[in-house]
N, C-alpha and C. Protein backbone atom coordinates (compact mmCIF):
# COMPACT_ATOMS: atom_id res chain seq x y z
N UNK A 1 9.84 -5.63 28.35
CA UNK A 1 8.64 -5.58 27.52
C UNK A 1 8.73 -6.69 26.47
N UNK A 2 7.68 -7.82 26.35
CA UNK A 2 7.85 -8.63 24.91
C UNK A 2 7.60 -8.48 23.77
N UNK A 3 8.59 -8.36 23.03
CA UNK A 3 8.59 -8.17 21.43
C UNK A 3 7.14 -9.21 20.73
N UNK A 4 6.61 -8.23 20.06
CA UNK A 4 5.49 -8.41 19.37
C UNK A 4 5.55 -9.25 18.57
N UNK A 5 4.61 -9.92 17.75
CA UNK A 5 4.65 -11.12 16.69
C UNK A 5 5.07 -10.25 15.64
N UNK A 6 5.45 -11.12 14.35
CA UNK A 6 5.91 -10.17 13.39
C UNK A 6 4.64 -10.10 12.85
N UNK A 7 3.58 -10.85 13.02
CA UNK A 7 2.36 -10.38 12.44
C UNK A 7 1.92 -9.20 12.61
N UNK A 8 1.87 -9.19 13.94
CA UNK A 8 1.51 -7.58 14.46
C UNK A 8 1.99 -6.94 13.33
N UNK A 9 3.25 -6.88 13.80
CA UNK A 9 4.11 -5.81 12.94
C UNK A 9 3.93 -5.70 11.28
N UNK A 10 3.46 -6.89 10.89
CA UNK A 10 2.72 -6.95 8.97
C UNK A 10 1.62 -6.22 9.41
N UNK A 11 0.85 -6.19 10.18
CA UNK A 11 -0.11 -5.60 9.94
C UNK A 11 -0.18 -3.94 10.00
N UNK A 12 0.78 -3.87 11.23
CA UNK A 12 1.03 -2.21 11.28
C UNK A 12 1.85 -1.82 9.87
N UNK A 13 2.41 -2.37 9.54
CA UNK A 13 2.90 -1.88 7.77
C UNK A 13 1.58 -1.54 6.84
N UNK A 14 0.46 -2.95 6.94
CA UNK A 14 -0.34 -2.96 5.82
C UNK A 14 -1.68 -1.79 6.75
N UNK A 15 -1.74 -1.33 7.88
CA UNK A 15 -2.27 -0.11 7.82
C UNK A 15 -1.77 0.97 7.15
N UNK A 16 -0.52 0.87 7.75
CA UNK A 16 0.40 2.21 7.07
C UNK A 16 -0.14 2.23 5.76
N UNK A 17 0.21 1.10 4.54
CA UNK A 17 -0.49 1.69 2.89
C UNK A 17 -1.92 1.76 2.94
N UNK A 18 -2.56 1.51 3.97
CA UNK A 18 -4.13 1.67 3.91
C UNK A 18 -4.19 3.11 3.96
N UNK A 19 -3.39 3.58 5.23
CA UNK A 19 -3.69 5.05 5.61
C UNK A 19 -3.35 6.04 4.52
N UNK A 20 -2.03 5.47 3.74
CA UNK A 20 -1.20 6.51 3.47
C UNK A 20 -1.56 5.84 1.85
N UNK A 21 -1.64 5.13 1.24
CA UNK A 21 -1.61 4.60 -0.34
C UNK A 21 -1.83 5.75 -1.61
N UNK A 22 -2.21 7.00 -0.65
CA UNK A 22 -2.29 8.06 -1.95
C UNK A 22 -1.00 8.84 -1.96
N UNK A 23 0.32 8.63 -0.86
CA UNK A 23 1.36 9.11 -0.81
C UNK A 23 2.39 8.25 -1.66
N UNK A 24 3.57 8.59 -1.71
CA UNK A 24 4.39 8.02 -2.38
C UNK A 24 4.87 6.71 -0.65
N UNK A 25 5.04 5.36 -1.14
CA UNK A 25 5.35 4.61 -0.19
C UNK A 25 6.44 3.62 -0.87
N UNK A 26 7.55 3.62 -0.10
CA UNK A 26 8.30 2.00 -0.82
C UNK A 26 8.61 1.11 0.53
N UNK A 27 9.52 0.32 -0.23
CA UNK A 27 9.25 -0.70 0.48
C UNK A 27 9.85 -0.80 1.83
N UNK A 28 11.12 0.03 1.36
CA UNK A 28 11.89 0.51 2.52
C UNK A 28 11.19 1.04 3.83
N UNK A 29 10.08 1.77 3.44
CA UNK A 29 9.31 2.65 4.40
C UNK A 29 8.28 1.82 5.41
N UNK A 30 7.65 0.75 4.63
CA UNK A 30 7.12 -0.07 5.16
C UNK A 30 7.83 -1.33 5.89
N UNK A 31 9.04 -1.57 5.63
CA UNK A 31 9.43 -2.83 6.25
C UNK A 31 9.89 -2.17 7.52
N UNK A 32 10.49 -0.96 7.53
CA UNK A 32 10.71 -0.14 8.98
C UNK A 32 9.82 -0.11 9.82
N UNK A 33 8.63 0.32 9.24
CA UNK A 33 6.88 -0.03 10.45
C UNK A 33 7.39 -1.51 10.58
N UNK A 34 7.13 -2.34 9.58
CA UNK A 34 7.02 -3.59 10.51
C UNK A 34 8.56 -3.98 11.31
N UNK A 35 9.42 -3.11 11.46
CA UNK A 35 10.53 -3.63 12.20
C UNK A 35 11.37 -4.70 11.60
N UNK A 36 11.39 -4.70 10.39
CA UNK A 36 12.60 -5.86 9.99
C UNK A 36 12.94 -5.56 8.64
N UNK A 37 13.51 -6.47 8.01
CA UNK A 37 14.70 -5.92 6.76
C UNK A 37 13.84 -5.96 5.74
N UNK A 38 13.96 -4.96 4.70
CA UNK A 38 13.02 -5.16 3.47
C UNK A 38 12.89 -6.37 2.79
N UNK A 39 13.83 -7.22 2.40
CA UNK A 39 14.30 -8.46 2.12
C UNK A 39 12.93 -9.38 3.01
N UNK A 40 13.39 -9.59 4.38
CA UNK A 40 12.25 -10.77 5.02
C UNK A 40 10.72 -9.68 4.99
N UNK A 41 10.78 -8.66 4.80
CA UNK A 41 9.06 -7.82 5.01
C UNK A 41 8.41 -8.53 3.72
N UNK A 42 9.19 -8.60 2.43
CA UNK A 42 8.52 -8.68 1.42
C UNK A 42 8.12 -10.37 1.58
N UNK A 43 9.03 -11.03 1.55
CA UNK A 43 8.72 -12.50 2.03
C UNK A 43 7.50 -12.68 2.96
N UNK A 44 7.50 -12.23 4.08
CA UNK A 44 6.44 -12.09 5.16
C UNK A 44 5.28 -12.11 4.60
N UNK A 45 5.29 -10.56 4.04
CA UNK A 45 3.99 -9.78 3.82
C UNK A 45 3.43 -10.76 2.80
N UNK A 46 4.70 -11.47 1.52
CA UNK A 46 3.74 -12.05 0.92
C UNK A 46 2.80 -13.18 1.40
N UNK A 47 3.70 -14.00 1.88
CA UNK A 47 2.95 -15.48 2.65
C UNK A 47 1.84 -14.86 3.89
N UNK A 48 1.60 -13.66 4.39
CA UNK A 48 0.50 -13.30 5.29
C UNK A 48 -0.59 -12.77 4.57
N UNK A 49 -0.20 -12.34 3.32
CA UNK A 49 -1.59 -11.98 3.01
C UNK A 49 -1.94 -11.74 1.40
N UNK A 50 -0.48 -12.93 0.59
CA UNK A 50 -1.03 -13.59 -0.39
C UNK A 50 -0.98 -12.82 -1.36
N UNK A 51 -0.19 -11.42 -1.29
CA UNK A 51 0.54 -10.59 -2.39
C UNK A 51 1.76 -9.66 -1.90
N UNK A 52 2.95 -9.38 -3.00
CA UNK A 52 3.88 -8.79 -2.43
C UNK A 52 3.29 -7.05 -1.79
N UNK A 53 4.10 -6.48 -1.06
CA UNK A 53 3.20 -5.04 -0.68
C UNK A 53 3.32 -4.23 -1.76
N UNK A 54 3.88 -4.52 -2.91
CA UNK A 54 3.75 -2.91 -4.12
C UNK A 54 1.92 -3.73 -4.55
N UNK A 55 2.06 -5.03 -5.33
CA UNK A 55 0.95 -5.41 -5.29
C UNK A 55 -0.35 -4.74 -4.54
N UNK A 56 -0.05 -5.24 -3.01
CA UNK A 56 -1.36 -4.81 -2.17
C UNK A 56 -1.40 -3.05 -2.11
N UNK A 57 -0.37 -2.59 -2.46
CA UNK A 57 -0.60 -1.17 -2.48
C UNK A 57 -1.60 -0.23 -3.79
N UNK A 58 -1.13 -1.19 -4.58
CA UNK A 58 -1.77 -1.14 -6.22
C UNK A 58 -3.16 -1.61 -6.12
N UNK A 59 -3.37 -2.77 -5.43
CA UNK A 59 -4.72 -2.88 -5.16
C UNK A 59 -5.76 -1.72 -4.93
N UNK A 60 -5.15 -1.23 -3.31
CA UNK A 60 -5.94 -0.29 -2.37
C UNK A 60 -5.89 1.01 -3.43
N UNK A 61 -5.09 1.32 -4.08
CA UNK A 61 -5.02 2.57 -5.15
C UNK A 61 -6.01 2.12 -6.05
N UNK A 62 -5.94 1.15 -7.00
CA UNK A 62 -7.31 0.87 -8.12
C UNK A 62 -8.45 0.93 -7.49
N UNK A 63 -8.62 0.29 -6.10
CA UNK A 63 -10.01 0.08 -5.30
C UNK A 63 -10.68 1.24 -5.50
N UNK A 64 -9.79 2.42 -5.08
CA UNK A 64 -9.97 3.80 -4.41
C UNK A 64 -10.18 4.55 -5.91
N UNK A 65 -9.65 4.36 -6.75
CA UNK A 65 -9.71 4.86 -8.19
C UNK A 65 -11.11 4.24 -8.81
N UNK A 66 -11.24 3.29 -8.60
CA UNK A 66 -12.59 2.69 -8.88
C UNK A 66 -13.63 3.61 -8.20
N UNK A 67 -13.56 3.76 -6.96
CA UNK A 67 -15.07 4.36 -6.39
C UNK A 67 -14.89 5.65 -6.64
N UNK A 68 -13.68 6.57 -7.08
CA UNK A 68 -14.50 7.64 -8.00
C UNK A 68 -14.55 7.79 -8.98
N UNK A 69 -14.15 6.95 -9.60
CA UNK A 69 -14.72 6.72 -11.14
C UNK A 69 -16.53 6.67 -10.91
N UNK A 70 -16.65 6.12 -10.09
CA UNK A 70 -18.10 5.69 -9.94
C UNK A 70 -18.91 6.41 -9.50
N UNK A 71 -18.71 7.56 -8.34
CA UNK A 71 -19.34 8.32 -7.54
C UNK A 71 -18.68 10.02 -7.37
N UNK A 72 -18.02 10.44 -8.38
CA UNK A 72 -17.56 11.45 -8.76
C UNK A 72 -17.56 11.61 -10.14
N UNK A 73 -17.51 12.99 -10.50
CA UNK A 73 -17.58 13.90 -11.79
C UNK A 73 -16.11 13.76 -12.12
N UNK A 74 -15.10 13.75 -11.48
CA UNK A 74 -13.11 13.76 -11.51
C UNK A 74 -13.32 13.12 -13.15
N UNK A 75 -12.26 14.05 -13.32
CA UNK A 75 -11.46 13.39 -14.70
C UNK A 75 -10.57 12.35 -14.22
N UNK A 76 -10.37 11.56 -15.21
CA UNK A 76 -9.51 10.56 -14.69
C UNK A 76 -8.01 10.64 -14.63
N UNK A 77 -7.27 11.97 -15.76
CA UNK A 77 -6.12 12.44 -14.88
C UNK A 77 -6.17 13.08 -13.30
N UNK A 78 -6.76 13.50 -13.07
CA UNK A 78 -6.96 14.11 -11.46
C UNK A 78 -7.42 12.87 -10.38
N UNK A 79 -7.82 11.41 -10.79
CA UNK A 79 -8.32 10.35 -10.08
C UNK A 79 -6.95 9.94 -9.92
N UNK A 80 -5.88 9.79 -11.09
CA UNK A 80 -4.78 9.05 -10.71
C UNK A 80 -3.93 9.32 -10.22
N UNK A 81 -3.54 11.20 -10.29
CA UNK A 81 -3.04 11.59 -9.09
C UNK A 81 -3.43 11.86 -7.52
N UNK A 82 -4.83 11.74 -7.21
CA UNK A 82 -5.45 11.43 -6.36
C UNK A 82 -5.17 10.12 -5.10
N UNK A 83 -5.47 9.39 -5.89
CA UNK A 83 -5.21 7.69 -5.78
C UNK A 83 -3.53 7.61 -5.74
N UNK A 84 -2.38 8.12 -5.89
CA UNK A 84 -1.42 8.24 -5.77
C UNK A 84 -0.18 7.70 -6.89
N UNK A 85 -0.85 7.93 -8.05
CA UNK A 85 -0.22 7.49 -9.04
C UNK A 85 0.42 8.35 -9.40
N UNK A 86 1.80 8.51 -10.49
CA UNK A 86 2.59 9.83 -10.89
C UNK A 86 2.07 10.44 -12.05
N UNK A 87 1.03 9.20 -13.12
CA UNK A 87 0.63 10.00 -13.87
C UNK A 87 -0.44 9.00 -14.29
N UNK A 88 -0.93 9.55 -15.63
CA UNK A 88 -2.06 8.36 -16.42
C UNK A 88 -1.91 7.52 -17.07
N UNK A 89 -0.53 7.41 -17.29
CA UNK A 89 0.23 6.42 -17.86
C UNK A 89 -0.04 5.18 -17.07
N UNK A 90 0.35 5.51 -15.57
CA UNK A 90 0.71 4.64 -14.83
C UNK A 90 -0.58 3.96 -14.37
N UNK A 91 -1.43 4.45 -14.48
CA UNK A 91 -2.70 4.06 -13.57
C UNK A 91 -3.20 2.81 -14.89
């Protein structure tokens, strides 16, 4: 069977925080989806898509914190544990 591009494999990571970004995720967890050492995932991931993955994870969490700020009644402690933050500090 031929081993996949490592792109593939960035990308099956950067679904993984799409799917999962309201769970707790590190980096460890994601460089395993993409099949290689946390060390070259973070390198990778950055040069493929132009931020490290805590970055792009922080993104997809504010994105997601944004649209219910916007389209929900939620307090905004209950948005940031929602969105997968540990507290309101953090968000």
């Amino acid at each position: 069977m031929p081993e996949l591009p490592l792109a593939r494999h960035l990308l099956r990571a950067r679904d993984l925080a799409d799917a999962h970004y309201d769970k707790p995720l590190d980096l460890a967890e994601l460089a395993r989806a993409a099949h290689v050492s946390e060390r070259h995932f973070s390198r990778s991931f950055r040069r493929a898509y132009g931020e490290t993955p805590y970055q792009y994870l922080l993104s997809r969490r504010l994105e997601r914190a944004r649209h219910l700020l916007h389209t929900t009644d939620m307090q905004v402690g209950g948005i940031c544990l929602e969105v997968g933050f540990a507290s309101v500090g953090s968000f």
